[in-house]
Protein backbone atom coordinates (compact mmCIF):
# COMPACT_ATOMS: atom_id res chain seq x y z
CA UNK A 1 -11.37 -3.12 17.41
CA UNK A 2 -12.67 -4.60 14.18
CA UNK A 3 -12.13 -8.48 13.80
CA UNK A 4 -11.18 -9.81 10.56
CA UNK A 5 -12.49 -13.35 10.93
CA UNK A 6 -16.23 -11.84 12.14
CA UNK A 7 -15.99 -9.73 9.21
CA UNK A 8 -15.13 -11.80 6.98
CA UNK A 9 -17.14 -14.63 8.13
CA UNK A 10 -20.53 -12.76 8.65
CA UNK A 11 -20.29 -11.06 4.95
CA UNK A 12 -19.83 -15.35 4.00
CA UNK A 13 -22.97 -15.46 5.31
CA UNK A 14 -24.80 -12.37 4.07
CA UNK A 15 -22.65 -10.35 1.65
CA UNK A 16 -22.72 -6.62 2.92
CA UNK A 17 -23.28 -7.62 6.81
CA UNK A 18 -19.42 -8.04 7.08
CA UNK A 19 -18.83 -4.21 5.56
CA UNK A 20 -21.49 -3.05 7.73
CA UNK A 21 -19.92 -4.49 10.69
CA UNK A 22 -16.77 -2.48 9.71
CA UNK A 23 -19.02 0.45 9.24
CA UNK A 24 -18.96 1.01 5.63
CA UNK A 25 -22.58 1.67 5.27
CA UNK A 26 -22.63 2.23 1.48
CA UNK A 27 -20.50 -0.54 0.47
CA UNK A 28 -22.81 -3.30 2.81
CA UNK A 29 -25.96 -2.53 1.22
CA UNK A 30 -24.82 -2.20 -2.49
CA UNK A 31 -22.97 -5.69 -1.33
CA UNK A 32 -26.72 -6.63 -0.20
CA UNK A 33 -28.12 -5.52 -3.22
CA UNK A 34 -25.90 -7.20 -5.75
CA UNK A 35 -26.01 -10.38 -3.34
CA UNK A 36 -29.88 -10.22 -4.18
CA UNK A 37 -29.50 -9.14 -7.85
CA UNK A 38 -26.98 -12.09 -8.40
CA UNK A 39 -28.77 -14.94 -6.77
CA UNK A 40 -31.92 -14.21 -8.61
CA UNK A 41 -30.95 -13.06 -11.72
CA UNK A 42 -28.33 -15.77 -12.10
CA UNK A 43 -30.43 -18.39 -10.39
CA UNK A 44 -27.40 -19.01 -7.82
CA UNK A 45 -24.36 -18.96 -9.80
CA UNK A 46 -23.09 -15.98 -9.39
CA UNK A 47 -24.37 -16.06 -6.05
CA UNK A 48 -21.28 -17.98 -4.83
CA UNK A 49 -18.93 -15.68 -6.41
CA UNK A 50 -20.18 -12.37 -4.91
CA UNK A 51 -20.27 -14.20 -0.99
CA UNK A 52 -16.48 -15.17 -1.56
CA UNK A 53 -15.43 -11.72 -2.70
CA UNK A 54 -17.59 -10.18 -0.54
CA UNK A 55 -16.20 -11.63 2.13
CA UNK A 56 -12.88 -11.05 1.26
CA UNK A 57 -13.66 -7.86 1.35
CA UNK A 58 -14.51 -7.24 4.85
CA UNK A 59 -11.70 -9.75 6.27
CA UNK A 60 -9.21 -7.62 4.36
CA UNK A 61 -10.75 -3.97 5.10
CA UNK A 62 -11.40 -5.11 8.94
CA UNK A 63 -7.42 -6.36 8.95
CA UNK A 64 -6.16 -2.85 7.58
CA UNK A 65 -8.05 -0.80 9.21
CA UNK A 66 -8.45 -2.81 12.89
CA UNK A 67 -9.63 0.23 15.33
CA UNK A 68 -12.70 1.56 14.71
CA UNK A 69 -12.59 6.19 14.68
């Protein structure tokens, strides 16, 4: 069973971790690379942006799709 709130909380933390604990490999690490991409390029403020919709991402996916195939 997937857990919304880890999900959603651990892609908070590190965008694409959160989608990688739901087991969407490609979406995590294009999540990781635009969380890099956006930090640096933007020096931070679109950085905050892509962690809330990032983790929005994985509470929402991990609360449709709660059991793991």
């Amino acid at each position: 069973m997937r857990n919304p709130v880890i999900a959603g909380v651990l892609s908070f933390l590190v965008p694409g971790v959160g989608q990688l604990y739901n087991g969407q490999i490609f979406w995590g690490l294009l999540w990781l690379l635009l969380f890099g991409v956006s930090w640096i390029g933007t020096a931070g403020f679109l950085g905050w942006i892509v962690h809330i919709i990032s983790a929005w991402s994985a509470y929402s996916y991990a609360k449709d799709h709660p059991v793991r195939l």
